[in-house]
Protein backbone atom coordinates (compact mmCIF):
# COMPACT_ATOMS: atom_id res chain seq x y z
CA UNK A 1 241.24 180.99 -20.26
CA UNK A 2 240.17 179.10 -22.75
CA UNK A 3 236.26 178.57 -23.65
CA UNK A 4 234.10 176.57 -25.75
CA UNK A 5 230.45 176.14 -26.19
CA UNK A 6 228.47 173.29 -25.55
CA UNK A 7 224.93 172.66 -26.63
CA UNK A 8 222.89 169.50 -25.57
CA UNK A 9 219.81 168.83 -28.15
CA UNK A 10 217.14 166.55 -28.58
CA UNK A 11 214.52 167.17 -31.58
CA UNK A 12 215.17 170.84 -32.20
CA UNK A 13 216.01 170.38 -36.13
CA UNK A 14 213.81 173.65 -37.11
CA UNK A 15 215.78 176.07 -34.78
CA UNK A 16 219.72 174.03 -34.14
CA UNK A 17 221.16 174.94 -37.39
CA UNK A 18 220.91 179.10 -36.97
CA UNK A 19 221.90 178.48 -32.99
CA UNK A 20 225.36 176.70 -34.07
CA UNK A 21 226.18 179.26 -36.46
CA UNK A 22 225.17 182.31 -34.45
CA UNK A 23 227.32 180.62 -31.41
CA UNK A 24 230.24 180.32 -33.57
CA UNK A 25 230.57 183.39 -34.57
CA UNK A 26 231.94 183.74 -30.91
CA UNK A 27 233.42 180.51 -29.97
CA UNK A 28 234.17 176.90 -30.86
CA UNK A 29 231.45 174.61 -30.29
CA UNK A 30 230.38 171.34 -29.24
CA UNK A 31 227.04 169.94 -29.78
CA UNK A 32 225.92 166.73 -27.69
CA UNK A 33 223.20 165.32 -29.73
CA UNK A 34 220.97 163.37 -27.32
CA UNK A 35 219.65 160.80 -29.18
CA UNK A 36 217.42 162.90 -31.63
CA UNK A 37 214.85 161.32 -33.41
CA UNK A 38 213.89 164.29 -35.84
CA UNK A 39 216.37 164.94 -38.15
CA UNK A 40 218.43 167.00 -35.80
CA UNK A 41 221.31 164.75 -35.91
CA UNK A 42 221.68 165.25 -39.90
CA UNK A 43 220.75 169.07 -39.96
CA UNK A 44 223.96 169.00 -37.86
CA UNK A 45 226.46 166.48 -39.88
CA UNK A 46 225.61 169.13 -42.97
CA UNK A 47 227.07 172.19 -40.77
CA UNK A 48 230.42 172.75 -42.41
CA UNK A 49 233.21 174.12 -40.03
CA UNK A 50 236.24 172.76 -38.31
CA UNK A 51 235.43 174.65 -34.38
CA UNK A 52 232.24 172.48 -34.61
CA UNK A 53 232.35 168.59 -32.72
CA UNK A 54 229.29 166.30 -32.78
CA UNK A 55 228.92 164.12 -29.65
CA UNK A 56 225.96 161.69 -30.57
CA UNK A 57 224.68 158.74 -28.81
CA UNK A 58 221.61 156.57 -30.14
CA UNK A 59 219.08 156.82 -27.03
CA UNK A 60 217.48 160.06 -25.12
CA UNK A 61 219.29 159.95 -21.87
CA UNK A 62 218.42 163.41 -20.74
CA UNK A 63 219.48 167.24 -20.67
CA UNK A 64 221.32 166.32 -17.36
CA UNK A 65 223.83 163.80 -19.20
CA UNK A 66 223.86 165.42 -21.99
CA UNK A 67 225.43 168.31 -20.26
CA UNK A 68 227.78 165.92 -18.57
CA UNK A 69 228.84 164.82 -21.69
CA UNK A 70 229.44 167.88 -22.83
CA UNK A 71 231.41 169.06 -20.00
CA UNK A 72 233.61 166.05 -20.29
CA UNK A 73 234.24 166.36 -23.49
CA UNK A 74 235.26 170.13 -23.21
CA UNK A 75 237.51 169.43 -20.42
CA UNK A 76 238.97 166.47 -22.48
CA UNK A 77 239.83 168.82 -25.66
CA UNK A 78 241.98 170.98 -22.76
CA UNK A 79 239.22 173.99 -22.07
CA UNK A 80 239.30 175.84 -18.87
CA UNK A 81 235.33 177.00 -19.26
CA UNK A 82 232.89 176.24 -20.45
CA UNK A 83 229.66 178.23 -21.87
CA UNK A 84 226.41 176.03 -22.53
CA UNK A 85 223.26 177.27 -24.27
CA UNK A 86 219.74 175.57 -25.29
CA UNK A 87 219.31 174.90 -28.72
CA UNK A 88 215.72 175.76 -28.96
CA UNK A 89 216.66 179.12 -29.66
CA UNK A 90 215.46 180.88 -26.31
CA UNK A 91 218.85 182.33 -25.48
CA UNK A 92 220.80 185.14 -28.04
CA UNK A 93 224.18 183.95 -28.52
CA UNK A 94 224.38 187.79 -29.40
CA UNK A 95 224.81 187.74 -25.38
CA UNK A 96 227.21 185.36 -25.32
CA UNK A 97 229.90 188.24 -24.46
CA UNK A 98 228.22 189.42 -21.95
CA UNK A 99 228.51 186.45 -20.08
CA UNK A 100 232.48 185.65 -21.11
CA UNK A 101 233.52 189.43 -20.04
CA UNK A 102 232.34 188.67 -16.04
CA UNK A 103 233.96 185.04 -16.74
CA UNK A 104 237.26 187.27 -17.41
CA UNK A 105 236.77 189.18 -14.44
CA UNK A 106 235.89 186.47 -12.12
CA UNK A 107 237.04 182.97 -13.62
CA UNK A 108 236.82 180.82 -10.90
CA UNK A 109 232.77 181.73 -11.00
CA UNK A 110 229.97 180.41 -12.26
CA UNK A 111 228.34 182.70 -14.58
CA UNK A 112 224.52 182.57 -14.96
CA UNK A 113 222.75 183.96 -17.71
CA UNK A 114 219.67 186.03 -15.50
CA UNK A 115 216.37 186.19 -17.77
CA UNK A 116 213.32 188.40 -16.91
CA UNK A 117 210.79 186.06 -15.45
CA UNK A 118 207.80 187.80 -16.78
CA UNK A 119 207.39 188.64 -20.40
CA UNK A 120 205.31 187.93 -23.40
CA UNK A 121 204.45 184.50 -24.23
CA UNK A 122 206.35 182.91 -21.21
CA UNK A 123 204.49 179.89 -20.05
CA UNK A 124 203.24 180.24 -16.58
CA UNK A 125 204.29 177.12 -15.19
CA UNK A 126 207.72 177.98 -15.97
CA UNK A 127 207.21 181.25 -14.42
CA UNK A 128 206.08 179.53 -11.11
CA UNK A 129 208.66 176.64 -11.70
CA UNK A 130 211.46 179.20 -11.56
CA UNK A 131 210.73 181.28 -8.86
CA UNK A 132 209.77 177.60 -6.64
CA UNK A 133 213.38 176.60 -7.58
CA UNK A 134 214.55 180.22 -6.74
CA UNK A 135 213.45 179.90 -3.24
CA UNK A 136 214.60 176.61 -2.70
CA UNK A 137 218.14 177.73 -4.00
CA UNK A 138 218.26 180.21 -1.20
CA UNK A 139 217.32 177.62 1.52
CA UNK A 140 219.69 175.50 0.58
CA UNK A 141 222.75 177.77 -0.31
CA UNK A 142 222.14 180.90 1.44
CA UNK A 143 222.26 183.00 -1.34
CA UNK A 144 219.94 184.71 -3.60
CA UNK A 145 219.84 183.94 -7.30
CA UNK A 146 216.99 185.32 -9.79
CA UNK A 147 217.25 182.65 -12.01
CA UNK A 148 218.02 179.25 -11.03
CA UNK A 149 216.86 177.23 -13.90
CA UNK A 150 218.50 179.24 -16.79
CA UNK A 151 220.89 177.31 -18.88
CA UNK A 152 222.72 180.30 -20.77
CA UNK A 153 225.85 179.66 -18.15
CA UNK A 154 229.66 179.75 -18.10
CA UNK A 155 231.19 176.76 -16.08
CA UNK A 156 234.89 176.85 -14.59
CA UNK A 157 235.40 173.32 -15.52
CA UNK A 158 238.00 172.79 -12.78
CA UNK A 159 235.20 173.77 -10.18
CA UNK A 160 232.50 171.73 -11.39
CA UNK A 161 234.69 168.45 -12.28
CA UNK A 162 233.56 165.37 -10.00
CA UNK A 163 230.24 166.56 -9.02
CA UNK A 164 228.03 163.53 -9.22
CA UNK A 165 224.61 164.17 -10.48
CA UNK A 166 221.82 162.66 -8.76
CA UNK A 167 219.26 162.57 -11.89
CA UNK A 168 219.83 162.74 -15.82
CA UNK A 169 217.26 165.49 -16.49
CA UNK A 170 216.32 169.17 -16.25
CA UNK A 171 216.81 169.53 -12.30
CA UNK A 172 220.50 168.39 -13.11
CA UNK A 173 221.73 171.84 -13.52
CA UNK A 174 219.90 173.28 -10.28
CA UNK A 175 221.80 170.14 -8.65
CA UNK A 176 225.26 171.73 -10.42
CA UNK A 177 224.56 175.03 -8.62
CA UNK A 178 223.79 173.76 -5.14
CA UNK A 179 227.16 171.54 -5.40
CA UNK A 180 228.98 173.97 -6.54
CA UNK A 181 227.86 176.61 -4.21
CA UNK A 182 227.94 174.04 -1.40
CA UNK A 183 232.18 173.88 -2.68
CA UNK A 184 232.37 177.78 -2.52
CA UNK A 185 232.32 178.20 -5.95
CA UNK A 186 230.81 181.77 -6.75
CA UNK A 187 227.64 181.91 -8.88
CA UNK A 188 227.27 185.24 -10.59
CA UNK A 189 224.34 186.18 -12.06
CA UNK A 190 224.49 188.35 -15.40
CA UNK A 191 221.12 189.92 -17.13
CA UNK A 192 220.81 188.29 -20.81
CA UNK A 193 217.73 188.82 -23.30
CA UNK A 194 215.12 185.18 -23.57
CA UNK A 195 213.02 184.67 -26.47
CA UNK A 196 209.45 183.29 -25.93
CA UNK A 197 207.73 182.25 -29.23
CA UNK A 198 203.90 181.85 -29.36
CA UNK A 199 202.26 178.42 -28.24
CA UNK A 200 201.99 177.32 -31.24
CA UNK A 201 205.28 177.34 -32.82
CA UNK A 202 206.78 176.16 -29.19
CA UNK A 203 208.66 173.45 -29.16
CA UNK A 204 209.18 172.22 -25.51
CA UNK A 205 210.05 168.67 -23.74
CA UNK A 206 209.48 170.16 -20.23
CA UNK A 207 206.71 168.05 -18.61
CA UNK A 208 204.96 170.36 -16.09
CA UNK A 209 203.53 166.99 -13.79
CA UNK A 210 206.48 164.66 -13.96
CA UNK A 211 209.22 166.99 -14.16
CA UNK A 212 208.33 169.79 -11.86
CA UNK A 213 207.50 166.73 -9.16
CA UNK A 214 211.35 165.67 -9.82
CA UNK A 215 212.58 169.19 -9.29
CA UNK A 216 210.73 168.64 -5.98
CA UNK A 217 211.71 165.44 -5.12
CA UNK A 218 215.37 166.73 -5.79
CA UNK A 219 214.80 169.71 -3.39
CA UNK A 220 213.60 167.64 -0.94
CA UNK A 221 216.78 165.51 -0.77
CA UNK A 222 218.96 168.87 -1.42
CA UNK A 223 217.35 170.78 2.14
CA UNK A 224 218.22 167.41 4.36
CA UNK A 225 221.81 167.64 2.46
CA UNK A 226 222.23 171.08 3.17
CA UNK A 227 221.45 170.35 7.14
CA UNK A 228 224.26 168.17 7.27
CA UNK A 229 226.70 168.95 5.06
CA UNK A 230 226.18 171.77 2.55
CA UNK A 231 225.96 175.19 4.64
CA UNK A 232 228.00 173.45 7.23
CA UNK A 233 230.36 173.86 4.66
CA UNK A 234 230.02 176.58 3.16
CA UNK A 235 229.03 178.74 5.89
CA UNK A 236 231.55 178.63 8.21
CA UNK A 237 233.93 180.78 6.90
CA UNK A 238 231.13 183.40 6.63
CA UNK A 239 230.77 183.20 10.85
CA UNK A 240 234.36 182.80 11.41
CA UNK A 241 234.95 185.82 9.79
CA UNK A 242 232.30 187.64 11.40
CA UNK A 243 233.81 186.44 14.78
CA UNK A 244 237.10 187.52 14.06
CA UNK A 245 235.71 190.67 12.62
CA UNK A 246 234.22 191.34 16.09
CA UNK A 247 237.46 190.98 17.98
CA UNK A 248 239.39 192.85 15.52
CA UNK A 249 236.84 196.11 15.87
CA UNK A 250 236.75 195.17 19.88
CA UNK A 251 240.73 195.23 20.20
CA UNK A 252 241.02 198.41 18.20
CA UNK A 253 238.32 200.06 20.30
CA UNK A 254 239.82 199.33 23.12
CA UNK A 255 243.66 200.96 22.51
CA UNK A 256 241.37 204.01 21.69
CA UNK A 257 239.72 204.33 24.92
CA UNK A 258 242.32 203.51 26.43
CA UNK A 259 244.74 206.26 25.08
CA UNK A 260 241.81 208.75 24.43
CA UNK A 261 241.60 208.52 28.17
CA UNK A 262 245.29 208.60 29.37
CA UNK A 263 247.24 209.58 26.54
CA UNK A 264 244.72 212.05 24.46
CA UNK A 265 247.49 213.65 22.05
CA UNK A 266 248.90 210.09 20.87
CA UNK A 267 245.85 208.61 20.51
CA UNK A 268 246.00 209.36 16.64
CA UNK A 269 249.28 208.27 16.30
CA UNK A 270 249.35 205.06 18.25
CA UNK A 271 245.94 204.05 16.44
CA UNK A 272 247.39 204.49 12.58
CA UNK A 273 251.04 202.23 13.95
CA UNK A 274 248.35 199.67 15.82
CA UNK A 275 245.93 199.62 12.32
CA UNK A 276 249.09 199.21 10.31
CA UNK A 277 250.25 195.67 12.42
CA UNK A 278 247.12 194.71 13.17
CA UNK A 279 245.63 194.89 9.16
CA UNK A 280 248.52 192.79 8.15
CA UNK A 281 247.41 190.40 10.99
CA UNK A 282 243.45 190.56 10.44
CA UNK A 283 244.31 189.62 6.81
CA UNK A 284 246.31 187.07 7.10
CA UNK A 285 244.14 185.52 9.52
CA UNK A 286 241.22 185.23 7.00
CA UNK A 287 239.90 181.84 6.46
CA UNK A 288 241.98 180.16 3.60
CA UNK A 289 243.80 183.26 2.86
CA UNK A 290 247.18 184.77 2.54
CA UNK A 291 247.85 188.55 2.07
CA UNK A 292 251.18 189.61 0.03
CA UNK A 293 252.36 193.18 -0.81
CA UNK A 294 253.75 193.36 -3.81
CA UNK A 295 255.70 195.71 -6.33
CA UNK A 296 255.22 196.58 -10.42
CA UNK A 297 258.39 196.40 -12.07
CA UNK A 298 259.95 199.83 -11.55
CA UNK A 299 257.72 200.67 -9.07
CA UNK A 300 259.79 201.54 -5.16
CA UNK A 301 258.35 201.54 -2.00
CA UNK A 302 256.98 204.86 0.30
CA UNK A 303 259.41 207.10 0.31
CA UNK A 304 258.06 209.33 2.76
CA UNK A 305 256.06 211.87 0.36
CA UNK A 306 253.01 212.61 0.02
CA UNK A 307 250.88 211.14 -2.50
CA UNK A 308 247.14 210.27 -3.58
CA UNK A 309 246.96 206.53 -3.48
CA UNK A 310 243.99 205.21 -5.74
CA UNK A 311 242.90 201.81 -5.89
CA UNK A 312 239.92 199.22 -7.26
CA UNK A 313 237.41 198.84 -4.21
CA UNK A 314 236.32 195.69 -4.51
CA UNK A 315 235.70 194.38 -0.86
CA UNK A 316 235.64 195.70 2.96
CA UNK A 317 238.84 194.20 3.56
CA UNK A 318 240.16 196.72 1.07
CA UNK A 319 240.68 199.42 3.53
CA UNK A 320 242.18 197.05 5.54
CA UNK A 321 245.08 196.75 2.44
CA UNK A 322 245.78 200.53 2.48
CA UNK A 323 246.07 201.02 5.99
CA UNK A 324 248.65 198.12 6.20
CA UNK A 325 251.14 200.02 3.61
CA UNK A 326 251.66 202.90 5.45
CA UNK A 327 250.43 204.74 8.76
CA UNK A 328 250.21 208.24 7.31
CA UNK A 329 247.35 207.73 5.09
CA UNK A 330 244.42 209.43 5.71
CA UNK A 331 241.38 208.39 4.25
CA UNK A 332 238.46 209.73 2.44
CA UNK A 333 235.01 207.56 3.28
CA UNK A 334 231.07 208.06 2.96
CA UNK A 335 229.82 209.84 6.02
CA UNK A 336 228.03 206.40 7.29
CA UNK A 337 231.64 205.31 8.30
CA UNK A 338 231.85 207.63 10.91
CA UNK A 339 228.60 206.59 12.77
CA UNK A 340 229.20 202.57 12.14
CA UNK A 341 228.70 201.12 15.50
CA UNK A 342 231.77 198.76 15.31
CA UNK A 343 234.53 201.18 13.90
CA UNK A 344 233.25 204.57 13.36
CA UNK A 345 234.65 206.22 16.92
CA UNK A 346 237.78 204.84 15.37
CA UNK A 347 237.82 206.42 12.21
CA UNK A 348 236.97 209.73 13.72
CA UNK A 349 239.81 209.37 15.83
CA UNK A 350 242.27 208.49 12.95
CA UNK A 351 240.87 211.37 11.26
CA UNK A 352 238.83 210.00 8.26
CA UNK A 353 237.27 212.55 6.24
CA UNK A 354 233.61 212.23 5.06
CA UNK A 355 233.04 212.69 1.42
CA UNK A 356 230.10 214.15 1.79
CA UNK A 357 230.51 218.08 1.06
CA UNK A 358 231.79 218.11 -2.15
CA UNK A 359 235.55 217.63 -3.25
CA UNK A 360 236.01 221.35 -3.93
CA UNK A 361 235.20 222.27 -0.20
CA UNK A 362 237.53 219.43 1.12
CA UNK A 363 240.89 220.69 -0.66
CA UNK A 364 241.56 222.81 2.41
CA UNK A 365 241.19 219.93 5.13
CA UNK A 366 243.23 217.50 3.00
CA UNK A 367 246.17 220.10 2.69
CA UNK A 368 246.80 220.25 6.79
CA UNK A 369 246.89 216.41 6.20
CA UNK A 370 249.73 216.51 3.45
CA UNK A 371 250.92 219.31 4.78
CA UNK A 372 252.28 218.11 7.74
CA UNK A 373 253.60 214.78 5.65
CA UNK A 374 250.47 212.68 5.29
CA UNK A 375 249.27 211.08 1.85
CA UNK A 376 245.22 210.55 1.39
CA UNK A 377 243.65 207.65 -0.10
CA UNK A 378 240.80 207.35 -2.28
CA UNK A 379 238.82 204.66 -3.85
CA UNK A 380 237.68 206.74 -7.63
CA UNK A 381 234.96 203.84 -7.93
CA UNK A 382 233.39 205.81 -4.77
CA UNK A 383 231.52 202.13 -3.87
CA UNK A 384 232.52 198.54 -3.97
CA UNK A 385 231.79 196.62 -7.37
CA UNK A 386 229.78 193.57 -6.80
CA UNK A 387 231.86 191.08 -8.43
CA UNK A 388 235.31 193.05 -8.70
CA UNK A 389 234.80 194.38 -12.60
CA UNK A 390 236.39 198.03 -12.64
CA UNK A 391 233.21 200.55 -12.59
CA UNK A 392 232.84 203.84 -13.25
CA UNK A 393 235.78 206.24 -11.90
CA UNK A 394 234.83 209.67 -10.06
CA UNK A 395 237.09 213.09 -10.60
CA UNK A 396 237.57 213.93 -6.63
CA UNK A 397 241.13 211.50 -6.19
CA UNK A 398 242.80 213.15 -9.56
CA UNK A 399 240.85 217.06 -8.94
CA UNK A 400 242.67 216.93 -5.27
CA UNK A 401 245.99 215.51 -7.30
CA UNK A 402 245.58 218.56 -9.56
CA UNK A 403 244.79 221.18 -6.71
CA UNK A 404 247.65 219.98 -4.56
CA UNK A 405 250.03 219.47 -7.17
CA UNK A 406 250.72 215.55 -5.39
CA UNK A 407 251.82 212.95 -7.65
CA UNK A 408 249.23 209.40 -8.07
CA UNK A 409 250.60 206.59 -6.75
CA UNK A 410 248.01 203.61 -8.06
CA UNK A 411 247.08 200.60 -5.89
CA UNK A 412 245.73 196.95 -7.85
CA UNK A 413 243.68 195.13 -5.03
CA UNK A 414 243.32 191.73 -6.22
CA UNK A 415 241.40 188.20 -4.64
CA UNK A 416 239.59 190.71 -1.80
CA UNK A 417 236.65 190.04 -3.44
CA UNK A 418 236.49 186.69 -4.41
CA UNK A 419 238.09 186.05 0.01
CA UNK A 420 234.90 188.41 0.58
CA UNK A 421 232.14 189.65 -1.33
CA UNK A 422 229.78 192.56 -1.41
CA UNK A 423 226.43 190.97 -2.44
CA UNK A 424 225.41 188.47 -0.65
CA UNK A 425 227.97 189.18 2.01
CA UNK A 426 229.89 185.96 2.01
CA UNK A 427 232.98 184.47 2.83
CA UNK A 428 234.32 182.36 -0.11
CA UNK A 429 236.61 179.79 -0.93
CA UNK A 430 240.44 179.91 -0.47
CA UNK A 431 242.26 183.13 -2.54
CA UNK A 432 245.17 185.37 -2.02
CA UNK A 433 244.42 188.53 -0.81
CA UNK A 434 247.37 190.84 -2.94
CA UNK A 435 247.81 194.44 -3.66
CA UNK A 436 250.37 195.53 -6.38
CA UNK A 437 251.80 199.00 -5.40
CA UNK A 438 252.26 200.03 -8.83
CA UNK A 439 254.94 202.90 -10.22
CA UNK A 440 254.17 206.43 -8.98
CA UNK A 441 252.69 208.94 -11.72
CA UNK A 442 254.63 212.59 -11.14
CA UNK A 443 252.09 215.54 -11.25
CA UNK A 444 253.86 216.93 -14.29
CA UNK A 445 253.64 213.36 -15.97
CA UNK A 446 251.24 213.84 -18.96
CA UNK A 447 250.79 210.09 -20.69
CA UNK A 448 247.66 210.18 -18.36
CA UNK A 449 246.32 213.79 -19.72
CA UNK A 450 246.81 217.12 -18.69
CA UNK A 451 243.14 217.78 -16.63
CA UNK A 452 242.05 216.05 -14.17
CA UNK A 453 239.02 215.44 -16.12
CA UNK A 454 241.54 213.09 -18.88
CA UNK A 455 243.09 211.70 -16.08
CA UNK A 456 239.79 210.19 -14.56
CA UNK A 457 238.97 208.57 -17.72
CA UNK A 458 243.19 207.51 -18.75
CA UNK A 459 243.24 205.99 -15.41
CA UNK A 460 239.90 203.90 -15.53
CA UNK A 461 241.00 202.76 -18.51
CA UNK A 462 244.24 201.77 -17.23
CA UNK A 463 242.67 199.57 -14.32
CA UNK A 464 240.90 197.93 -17.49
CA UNK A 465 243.96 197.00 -18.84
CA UNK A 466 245.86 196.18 -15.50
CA UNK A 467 242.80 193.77 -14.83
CA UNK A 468 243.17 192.32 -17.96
CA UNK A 469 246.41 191.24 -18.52
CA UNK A 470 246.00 190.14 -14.57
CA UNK A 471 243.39 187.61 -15.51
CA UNK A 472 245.32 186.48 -18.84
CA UNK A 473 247.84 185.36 -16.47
């Protein structure tokens, strides 16, 4: 990845300077100065540093070319994102990580910088304006974003090249989201401090009449859009999957009546061969998807042993990834899996255990398991991250490695989420769905600590690491 700034302005000659030099104190920057009339223009020429380019242009043309411009020009000096700010000195480029650290975990996203709508001396109409543009958002994309009109934002310039933009002002970048969203690109919202100064030192060119009746206007043509073409589009992958979904929990059902009735005592067994095939099969069926097994350097396949396999839980379809390496896993799931209506008679016939009576109390169920051959599986997270960053890691996979004396065998689960995601649940655009069985850790290995205590922090932070030379790749 490689990011820049950009920063469209107009008059903001008081405030530009200390925005530019707080912002590149993070990253290179380009400034599209957009026609200024104030001085702004020449407050910028006397900025002294090389990671700093001036695009200027005599006339106002608007915040909506202006970002265009911008874009352009980022893509044209060979970055892959790009992060744009105001220059009025709202947003804290102090935030600007925040924002870049999701872009690093999900780079094909759109990252939007979330404000709190209701603080001190936030105008009202801007309040309203927000939320109006909130709801709209929704209509027309199906999914939920708290702040549509923020633009503190990180832009995959590969997603968002070619859009045309219907209008040259402020409701261009609500027009970027719908498009994009409309093109299954994922927009991620990320909390991020706003600064509100009093009326009287505010210096705004929002024009509450004209410009919110634009942003309506724009909606307006956006809804009939979305009829026809946009959640068409990005929709159906969302009900396709839900369809094939259905059949997959219907077919799997049905071999367990089937031998629970005739066959009782192989019922187990045939279910964890039939969940093994027909994973590999569900997965690769997924809408624009392909799902590959793959091996760490050093790292050898099952031999047969039991093991505690740990892994990133990201999306539903990771369970789906563990069952298809081997059919003696058992797993360890919340208590709600085994009263799901689709596949919970299922799991209690493969045997799932329910997390919910404490790990200490479980060490004796989970040892009939591996002793008779079987290795359990255990997601440390405990719950699916939102947007597939690495979240806190629980003690119960490493305390049962420790109590059983089993050695870790760590799973990488990569492109689940971004194939299908947590919150909103939606289908998105085309990924590949891989897990990385990576090289087995020995119980008497100690480079990941000698308690199982050091080993749930060594091993969160190697996910971190795993993750991150993933995405540098």
């Amino acid at each position: 990845m490689r990011t820049c700034a950009v920063i469209p302005v107009y008059n903001n000659a008081d405030t530009v300077a200390d925005v530019v030099s707080r912002t590149l104190c993070h990253l290179p920057v380009i400034v599209v100065a957009d026609g200024p009339t104030d001085g702004t223009l020449h407050v910028l020429q006397s900025i002294r540093d090389e990671r700093l380019v001036i695009v200027s242009y005599p006339t106002n043309k608007g915040k909506g070319y202006a970002l265009k411009t911008g874009l352009q020009k980022a893509a044209e000096s060979g970055y892959t994102h790009a992060l744009t700010l105001d220059a009025d000195g709202q947003h804290y480029p102090e935030d600007i990580p925040l924002l870049l650290r999701m872009s690093a975990v999900r780079p094909e996203a759109i990252i939007v910088g979330s404000r709190v709508l209701q603080q001190d001396n936030m105008p009202r109409e801007n309040t309203f304006a927000n939320r109006f543009s909130n709801f709209w958002f929704t209509v027309q994309t199906g999914l939920p974003l708290p702040d549509t009109q923020s633009g503190f934002r990180v832009y995959p310039l590969a997603h968002t090249h070619g859009i045309p933009l219907m209008t040259r002002r402020y409701e261009a970048e609500l027009q970027l989201l719908v498009f994009s969203a409309w093109a299954n690109t994922p927009v991620i919202p990320v909390p991020v401090r706003v600064w509100y100064p009093p009326q009287d030192q505010r210096v705004s060119f929002f024009r509450p009449a004209r410009d919110f009746a634009r942003i309506s206007l724009l909606n307006t043509l956006l809804c009939c859009l979305a009829l026809i073409y946009g959640l068409p589009r990005c929709q159906w992958r969302t009900v396709y999957y839900g369809l094939l979904f259905l059949l997959f929990a219907l077919w799997t059902n049905i071999v367990r009546c089937f031998y629970s009735l005739f066959f009782p005592k192989k019922t187990s067994v045939v279910l964890r061969k039939s969940l093994k095939r027909g994973s590999r099969v569900f997965l690769n069926s997924f809408p624009c998807a392909r799902f590959r097994v793959c091996y760490a350097p050093s790292a050898e396949p099952a031999d047969g042993q039991p093991c505690v396999y740990i892994g990133n839980h990201t999306s539903l379809l990771d369970v789906l990834a563990v069952l298809s390496l081997d059919e003696r896993i058992v797993l360890i799931g919340k208590e709600w899996v085994l009263h799901n209506i689709f596949f919970g008679r299922v799991a209690q016939a493969m045997g799932v255990i329910a997390a919910g009576e404490g790990i200490e109390n479980m060490v004796p169920v989970i040892k009939q398991y591996t002793d008779r051959g079987f290795s359990v599986a255990v997601f440390p997270e405990g719950t699916r991250s939102l947007y597939g960053e690495i979240g806190r890691f629980h003690r119960g996979a490493f305390y049962l490695a420790q109590e059983l004396h089993l050695p870790i065998r760590p799973l990488l689960l990569e492109g689940f989420v971004r194939a299908l995601q947590k919150s909103p649940f939606h289908a998105g655009a085309e990924s590949e769905l891989r897990i990385t069985v990576m090289p087995i850790v020995p119980p008497e290995d100690t480079s990941f600590g000698t308690t199982y205590q050091e080993r749930t922090r060594m091993f969160r932070r190697y996910y971190k690491q795993l993750m991150d030379h993933s995405h540098n790749d």
